[in-house]
N, C-alpha and C. Protein backbone atom coordinates (compact mmCIF):
# COMPACT_ATOMS: atom_id res chain seq x y z
N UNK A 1 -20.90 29.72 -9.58
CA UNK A 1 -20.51 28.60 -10.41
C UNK A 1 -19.00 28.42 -10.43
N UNK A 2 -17.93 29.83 -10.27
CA UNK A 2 -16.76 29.73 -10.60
C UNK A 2 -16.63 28.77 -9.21
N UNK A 3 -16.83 29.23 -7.91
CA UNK A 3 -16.54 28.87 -6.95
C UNK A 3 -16.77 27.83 -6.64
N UNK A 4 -17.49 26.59 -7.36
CA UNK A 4 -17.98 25.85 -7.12
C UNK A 4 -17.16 24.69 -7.82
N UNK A 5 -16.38 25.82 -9.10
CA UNK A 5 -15.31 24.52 -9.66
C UNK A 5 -13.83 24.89 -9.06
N UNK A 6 -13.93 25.68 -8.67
CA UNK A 6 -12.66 25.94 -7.92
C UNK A 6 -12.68 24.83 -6.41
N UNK A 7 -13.25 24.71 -5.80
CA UNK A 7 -13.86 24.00 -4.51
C UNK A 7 -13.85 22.71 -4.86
N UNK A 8 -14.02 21.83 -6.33
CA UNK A 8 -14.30 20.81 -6.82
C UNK A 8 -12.43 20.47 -7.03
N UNK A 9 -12.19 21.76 -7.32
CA UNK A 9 -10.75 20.99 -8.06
C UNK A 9 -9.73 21.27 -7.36
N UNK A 10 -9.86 21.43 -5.78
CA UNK A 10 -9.25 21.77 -4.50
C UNK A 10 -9.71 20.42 -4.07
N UNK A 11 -10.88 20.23 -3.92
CA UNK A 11 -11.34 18.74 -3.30
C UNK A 11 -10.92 17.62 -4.25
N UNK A 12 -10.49 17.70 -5.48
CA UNK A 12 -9.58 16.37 -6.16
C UNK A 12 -8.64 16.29 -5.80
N UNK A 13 -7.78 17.69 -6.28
CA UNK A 13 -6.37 17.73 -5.71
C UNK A 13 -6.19 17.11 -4.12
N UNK A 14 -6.90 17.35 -2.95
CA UNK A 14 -6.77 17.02 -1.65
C UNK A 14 -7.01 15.17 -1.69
N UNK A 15 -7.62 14.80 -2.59
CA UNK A 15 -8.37 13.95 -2.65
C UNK A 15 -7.15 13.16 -3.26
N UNK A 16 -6.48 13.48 -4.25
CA UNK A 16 -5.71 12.55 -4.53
C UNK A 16 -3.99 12.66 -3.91
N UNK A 17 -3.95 14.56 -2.89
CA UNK A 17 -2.65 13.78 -2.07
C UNK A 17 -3.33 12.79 -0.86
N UNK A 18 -4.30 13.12 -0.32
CA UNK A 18 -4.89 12.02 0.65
C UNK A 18 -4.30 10.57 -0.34
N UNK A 19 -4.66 10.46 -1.31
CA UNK A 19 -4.46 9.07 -1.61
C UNK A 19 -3.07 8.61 -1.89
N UNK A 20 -2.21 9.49 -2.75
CA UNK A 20 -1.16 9.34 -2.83
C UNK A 20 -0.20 8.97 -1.48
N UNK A 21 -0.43 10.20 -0.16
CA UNK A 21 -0.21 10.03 0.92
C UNK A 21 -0.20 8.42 1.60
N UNK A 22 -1.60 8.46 1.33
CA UNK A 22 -2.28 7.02 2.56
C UNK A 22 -1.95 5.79 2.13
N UNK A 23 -1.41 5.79 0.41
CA UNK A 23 -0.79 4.30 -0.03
C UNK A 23 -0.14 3.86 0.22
N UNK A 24 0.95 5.02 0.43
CA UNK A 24 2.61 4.49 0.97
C UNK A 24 2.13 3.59 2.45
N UNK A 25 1.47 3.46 3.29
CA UNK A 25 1.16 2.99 4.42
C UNK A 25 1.88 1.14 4.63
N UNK A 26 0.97 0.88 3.63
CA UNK A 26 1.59 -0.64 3.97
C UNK A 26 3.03 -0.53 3.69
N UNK A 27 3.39 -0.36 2.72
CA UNK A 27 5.11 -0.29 2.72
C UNK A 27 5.77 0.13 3.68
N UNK A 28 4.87 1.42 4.47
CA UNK A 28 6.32 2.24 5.04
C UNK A 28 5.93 1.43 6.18
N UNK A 29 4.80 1.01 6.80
CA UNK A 29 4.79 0.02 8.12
C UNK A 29 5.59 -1.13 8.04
N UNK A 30 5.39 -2.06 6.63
CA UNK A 30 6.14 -3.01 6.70
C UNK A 30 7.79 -3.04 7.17
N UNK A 31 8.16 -1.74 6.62
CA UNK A 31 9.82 -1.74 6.42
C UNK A 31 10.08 -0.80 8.06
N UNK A 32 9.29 -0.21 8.32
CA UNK A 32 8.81 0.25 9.84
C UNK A 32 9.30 -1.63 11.17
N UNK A 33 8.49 -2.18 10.19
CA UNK A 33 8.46 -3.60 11.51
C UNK A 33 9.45 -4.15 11.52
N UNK A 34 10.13 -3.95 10.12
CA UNK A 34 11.93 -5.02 9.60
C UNK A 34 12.74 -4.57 10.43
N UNK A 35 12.38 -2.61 10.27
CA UNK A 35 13.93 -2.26 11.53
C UNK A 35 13.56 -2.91 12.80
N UNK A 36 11.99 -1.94 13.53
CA UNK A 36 12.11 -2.62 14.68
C UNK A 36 12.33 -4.15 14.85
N UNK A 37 11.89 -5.10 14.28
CA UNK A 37 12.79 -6.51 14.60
C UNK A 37 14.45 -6.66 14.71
N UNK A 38 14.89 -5.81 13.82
CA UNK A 38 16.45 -5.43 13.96
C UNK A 38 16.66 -4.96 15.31
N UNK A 39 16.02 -3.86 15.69
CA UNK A 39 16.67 -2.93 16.94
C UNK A 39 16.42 -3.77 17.90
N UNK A 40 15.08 -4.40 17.79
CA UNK A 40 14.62 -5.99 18.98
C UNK A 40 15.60 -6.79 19.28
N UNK A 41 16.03 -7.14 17.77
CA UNK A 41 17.06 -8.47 17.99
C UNK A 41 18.41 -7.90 18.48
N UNK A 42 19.11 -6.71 18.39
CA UNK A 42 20.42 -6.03 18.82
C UNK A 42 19.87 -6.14 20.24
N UNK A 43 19.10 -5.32 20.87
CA UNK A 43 19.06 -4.52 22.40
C UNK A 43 18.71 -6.11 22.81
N UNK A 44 17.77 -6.86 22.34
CA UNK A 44 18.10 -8.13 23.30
C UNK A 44 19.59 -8.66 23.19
N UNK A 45 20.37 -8.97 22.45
CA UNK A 45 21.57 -9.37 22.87
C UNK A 45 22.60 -8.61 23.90
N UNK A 46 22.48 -7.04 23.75
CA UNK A 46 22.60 -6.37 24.71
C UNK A 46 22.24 -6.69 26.10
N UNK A 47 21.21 -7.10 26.45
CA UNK A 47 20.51 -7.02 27.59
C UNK A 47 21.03 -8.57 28.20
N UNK A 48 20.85 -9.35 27.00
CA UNK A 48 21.31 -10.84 27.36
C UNK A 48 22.90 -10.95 27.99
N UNK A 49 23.79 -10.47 27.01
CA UNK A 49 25.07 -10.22 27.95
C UNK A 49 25.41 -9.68 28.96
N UNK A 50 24.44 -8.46 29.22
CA UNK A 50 24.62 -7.97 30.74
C UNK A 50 23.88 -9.10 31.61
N UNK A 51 23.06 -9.47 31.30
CA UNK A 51 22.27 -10.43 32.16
C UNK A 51 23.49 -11.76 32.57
N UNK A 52 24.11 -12.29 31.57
CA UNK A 52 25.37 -12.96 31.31
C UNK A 52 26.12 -13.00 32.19
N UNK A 53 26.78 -11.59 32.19
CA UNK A 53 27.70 -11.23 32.87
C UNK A 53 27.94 -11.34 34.39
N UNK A 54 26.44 -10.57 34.90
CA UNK A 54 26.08 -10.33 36.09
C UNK A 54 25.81 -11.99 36.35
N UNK A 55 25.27 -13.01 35.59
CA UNK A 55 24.72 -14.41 36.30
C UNK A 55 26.48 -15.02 36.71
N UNK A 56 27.02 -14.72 35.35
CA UNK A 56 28.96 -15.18 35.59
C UNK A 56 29.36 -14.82 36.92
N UNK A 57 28.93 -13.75 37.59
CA UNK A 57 29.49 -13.44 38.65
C UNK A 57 28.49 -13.60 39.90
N UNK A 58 27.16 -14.32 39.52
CA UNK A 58 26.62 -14.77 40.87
C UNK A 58 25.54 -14.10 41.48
N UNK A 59 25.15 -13.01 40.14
CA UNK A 59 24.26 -11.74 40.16
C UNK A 59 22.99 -11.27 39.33
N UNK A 60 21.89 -11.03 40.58
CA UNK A 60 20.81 -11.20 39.49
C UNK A 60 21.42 -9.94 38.64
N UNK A 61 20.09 -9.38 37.61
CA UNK A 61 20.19 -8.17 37.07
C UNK A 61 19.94 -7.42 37.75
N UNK A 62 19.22 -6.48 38.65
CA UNK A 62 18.62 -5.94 39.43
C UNK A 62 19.87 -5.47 40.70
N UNK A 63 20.75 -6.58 41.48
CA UNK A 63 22.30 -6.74 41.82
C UNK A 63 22.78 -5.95 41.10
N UNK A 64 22.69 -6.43 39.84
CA UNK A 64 24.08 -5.90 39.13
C UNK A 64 24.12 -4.60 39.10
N UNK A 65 22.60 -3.87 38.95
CA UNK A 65 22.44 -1.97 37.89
C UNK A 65 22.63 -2.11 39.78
N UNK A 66 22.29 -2.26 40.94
CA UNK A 66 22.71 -1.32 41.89
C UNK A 66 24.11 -1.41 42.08
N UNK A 67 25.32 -2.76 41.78
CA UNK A 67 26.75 -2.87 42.37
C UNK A 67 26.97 -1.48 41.28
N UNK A 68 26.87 -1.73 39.92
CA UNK A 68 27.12 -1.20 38.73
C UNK A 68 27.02 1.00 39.18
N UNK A 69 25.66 0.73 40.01
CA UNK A 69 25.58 2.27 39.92
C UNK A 69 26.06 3.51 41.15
N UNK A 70 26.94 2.27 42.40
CA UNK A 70 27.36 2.52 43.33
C UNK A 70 29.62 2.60 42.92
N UNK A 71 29.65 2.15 41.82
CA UNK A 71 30.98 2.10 41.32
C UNK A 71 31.32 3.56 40.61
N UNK A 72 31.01 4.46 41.40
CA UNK A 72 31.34 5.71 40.90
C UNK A 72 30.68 6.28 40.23
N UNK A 73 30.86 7.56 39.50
CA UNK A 73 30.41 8.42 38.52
C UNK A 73 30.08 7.73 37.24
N UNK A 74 31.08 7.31 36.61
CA UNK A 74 30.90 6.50 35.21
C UNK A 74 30.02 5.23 35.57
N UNK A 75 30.12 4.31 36.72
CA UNK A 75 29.30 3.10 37.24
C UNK A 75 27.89 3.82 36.80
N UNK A 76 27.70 4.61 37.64
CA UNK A 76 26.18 4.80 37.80
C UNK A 76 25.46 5.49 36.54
N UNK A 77 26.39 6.63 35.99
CA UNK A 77 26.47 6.21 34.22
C UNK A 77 25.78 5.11 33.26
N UNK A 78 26.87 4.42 33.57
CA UNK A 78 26.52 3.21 32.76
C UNK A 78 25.22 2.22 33.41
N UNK A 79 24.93 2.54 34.56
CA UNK A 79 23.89 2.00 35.12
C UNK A 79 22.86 2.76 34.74
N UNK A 80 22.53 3.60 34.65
CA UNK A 80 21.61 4.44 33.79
C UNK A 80 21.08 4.18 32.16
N UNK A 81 22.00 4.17 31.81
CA UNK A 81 21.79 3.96 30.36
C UNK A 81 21.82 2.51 30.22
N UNK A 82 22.03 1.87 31.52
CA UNK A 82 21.65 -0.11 30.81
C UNK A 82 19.85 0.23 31.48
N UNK A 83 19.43 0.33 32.53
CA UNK A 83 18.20 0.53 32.67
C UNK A 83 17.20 0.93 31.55
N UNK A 84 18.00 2.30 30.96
CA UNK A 84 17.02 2.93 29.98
C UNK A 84 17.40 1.56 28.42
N UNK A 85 17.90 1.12 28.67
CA UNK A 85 18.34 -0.16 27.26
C UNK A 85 16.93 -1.39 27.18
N UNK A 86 17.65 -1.76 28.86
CA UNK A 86 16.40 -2.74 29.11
C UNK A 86 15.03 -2.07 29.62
N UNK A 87 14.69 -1.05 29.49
CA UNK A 87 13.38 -0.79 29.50
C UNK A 87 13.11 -0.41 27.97
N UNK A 88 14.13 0.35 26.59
CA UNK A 88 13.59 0.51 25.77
C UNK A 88 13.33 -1.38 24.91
N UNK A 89 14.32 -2.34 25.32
CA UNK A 89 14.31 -3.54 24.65
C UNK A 89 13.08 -4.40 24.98
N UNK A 90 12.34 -3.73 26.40
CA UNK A 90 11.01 -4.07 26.71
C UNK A 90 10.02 -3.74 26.04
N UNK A 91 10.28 -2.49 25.94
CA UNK A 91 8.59 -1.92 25.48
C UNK A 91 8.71 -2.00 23.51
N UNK A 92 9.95 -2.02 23.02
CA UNK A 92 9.78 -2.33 21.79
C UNK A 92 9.75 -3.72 21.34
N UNK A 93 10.07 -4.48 22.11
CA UNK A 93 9.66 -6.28 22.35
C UNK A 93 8.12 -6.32 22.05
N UNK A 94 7.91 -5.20 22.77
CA UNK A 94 5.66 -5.71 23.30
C UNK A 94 5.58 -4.79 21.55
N UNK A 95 5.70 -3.88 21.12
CA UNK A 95 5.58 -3.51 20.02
C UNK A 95 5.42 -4.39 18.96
N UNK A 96 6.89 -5.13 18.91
CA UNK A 96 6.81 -6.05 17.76
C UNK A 96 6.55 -7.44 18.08
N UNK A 97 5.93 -8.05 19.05
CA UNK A 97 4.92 -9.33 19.41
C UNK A 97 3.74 -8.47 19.35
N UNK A 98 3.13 -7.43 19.00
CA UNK A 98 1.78 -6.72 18.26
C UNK A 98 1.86 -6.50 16.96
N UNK A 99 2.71 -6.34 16.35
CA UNK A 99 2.90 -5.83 14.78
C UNK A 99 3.53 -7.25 14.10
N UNK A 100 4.32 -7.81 15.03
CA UNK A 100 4.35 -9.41 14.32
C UNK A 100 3.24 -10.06 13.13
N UNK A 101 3.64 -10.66 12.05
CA UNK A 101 2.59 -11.28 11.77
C UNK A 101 1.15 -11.06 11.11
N UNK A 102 1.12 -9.45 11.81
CA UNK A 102 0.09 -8.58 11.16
C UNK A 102 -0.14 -8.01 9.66
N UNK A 103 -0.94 -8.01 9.08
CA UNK A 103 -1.30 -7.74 8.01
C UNK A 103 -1.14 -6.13 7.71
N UNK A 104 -1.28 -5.31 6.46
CA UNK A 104 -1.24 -4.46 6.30
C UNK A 104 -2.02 -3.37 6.92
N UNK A 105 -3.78 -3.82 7.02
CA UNK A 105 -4.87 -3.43 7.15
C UNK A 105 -4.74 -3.35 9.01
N UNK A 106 -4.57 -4.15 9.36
CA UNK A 106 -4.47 -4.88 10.86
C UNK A 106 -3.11 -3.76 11.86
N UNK A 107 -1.73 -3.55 10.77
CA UNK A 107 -1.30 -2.35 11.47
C UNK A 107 -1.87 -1.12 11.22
N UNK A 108 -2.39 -0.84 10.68
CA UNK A 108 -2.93 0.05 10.55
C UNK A 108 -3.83 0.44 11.99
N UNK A 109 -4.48 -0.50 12.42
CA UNK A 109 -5.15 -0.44 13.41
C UNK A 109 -4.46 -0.57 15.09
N UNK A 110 -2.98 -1.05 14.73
CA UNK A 110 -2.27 -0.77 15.74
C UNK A 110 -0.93 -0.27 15.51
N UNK A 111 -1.31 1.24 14.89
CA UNK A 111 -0.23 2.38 14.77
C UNK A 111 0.24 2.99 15.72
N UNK A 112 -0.27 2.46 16.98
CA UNK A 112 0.36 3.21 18.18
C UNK A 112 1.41 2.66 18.47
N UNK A 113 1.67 1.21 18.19
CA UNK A 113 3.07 0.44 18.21
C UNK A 113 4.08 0.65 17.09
N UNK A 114 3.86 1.83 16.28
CA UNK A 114 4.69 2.21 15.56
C UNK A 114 5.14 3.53 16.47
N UNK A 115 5.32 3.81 16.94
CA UNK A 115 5.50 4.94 17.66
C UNK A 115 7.08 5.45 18.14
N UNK A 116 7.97 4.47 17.96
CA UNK A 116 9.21 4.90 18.22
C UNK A 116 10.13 5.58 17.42
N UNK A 117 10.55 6.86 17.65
CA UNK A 117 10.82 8.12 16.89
C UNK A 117 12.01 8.15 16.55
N UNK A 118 13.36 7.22 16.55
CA UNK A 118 13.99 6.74 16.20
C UNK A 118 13.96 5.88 15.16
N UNK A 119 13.27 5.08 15.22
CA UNK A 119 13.20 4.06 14.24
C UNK A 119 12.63 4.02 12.98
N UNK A 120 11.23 5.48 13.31
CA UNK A 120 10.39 6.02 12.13
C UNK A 120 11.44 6.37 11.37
N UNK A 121 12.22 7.57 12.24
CA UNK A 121 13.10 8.37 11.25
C UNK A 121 13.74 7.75 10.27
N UNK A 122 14.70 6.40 11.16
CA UNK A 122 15.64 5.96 10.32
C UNK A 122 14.40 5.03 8.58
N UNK A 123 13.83 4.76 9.11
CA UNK A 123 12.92 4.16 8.16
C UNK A 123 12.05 4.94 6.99
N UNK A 124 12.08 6.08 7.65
CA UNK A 124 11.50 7.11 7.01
C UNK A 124 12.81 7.91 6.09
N UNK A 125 13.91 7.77 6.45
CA UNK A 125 15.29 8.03 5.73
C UNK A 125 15.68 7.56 4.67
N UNK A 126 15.17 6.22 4.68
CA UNK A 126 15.83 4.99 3.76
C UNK A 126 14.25 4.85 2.50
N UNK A 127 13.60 4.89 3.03
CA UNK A 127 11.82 4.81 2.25
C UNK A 127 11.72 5.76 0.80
N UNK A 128 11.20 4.89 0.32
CA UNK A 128 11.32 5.46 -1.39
C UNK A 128 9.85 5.34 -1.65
N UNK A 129 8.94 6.22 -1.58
CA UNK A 129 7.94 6.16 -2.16
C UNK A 129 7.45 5.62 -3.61
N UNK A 130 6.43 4.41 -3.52
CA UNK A 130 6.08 4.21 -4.91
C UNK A 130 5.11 3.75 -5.38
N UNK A 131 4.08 3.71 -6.63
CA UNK A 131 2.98 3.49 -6.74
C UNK A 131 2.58 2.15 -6.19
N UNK A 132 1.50 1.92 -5.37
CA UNK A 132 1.52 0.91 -4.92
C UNK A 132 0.75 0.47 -6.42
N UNK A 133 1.10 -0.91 -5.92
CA UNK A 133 0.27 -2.10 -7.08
C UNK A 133 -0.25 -3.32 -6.56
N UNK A 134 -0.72 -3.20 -4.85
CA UNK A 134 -1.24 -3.97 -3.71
C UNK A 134 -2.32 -3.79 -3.91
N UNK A 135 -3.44 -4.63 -3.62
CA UNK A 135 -4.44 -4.90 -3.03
C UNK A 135 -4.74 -3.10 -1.94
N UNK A 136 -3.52 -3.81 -0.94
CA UNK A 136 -3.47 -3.05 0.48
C UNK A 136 -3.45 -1.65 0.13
N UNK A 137 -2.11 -1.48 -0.95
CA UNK A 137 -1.80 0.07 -0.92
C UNK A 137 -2.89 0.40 -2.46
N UNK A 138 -3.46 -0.15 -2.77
CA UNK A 138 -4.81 0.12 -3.78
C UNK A 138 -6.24 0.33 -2.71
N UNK A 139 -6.27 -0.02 -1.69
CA UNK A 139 -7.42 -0.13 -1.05
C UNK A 139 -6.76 1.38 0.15
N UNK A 140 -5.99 1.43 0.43
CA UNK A 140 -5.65 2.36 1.63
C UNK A 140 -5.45 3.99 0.16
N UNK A 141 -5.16 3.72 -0.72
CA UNK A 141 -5.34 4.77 -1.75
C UNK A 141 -6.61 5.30 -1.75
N UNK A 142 -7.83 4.58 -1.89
CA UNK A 142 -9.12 5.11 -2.14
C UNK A 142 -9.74 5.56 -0.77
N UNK A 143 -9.16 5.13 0.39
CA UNK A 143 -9.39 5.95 1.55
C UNK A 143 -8.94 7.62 2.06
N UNK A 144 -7.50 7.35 1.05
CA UNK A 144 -7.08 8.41 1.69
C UNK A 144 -7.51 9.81 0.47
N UNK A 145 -8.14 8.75 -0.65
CA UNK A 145 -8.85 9.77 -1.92
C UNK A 145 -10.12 10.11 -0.82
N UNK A 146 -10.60 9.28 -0.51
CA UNK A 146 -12.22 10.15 0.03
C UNK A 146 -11.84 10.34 1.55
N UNK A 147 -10.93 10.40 2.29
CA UNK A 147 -10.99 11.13 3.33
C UNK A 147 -10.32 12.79 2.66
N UNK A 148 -9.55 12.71 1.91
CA UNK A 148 -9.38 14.28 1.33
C UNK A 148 -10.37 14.63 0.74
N UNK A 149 -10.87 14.18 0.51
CA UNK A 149 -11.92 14.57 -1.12
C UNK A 149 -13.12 15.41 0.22
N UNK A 150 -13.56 14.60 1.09
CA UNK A 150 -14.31 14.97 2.21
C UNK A 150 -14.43 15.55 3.40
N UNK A 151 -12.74 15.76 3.58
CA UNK A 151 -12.09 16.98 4.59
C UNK A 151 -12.52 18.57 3.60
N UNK A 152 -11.89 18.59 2.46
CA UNK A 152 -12.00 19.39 1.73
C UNK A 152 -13.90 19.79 1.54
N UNK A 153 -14.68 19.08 1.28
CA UNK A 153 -15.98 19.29 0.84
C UNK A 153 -16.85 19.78 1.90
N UNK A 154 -16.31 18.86 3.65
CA UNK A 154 -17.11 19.54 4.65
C UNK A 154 -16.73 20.85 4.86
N UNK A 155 -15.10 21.47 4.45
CA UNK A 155 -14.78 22.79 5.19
C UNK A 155 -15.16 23.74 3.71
N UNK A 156 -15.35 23.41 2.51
CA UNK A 156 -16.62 24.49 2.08
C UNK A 156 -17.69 24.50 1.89
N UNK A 157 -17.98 23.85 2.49
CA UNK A 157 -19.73 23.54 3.01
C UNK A 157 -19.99 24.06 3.85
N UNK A 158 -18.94 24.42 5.28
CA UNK A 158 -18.99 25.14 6.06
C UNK A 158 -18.66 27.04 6.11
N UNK A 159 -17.11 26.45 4.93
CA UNK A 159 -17.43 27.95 4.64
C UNK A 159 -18.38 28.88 3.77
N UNK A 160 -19.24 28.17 3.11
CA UNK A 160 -20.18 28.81 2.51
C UNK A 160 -21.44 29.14 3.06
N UNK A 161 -21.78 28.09 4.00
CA UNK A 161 -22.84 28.63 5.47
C UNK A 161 -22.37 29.88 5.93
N UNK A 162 -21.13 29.71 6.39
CA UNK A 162 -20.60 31.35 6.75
C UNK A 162 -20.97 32.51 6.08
N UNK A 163 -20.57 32.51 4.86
CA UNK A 163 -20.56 33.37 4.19
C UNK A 163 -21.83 33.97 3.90
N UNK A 164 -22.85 32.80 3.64
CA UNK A 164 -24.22 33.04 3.26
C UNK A 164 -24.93 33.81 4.81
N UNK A 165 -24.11 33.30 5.92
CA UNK A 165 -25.11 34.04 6.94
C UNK A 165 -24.28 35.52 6.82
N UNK A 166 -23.18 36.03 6.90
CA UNK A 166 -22.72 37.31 6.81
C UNK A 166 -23.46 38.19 5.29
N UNK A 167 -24.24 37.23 4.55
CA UNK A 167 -24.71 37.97 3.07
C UNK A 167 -25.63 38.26 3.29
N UNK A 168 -26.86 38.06 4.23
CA UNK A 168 -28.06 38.26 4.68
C UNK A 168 -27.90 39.63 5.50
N UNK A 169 -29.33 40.32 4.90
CA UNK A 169 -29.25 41.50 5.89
C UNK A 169 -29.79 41.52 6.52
N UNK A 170 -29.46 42.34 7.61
CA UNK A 170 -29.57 42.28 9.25
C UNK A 170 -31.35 42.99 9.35
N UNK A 171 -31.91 42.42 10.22
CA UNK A 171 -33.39 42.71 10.14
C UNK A 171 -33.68 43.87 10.33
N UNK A 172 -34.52 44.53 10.06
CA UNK A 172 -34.60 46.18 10.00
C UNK A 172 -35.89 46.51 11.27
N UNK A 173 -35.10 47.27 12.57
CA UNK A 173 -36.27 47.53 13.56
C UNK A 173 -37.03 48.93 13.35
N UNK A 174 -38.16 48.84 12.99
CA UNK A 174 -39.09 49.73 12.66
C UNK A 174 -40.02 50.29 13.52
């Protein structure tokens, strides 16, 4: 019986950081999508002036990172790190034309475009946890209450199968 309220009040407690946890969601995605539109809108102007530059002088982009990475040590340098610019201003472009627009519930379902570990951080730096009073972060609360509540309940359900087969005695050969 003790064990059974001990197990109960391990599975609330889990049950309500699951929820506490899983509310913050819509907020921290939302303010998650504000930077990346920020870092979107910087690295494209980045990319646009090199593009600029290189058209000023008669040159695709592609021209330019090879003249750029044949101009020495520092050239090819800086040709390096414009490549890695315009490939990160790409793939976080396709990120936020997916998370654009999207609803709370809806990123949720495309959290893999949250994925840039820079941008979490900084967002995750600035983020103030707080009771939600959403719909969203009221509805993602009671998920993350019964996914704890039910992580917790299957693993002593399991550990008590255990236990009960190690309590049984071993058959007696006669």
């Amino acid at each position: 019986m003790i064990t059974r309220a001990i197990t109960q009040a391990i599975a609330l407690a889990a049950g309500l950081t699951g929820a506490v946890g899983l509310s913050q969601f819509p907020e921290f995605s939302q303010q998650y999508t504000q930077r990346l539109g920020g870092a979107v809108d910087e690295l494209s102007r980045v990319v646009a002036r090199f593009d600029s530059d290189a058209a000023a002088l008669g040159l695709s982009r592609g021209e330019a990172l090879r003249q750029l990475s044949t101009a020495g040590d520092f050239g090819a340098a800086r040709a390096r790190s414009m490549r890695e610019t315009i490939m990160r201003e790409t793939r976080l472009a396709s990120d936020l034309a997916a998370l654009d627009g999207a609803g709370p519930f809806m990123r949720a379902r495309l959290a893999a475009h949250m994925g840039d570990r820079e941008i979490a951080a900084r967002a995750w730096a600035a983020y103030r946890p707080a009771v939600p009073a959403t719909f969203e972060g009221l509805s993602y609360a009671g998920v993350g209450f019964g996914l704890g509540w039910l992580g917790i309940a299957l693993l002593a359900g399991v550990g008590r199968r255990i236990l009960r087969r190690k309590a049984r005695p071993a058959p007696s050969s006669c």
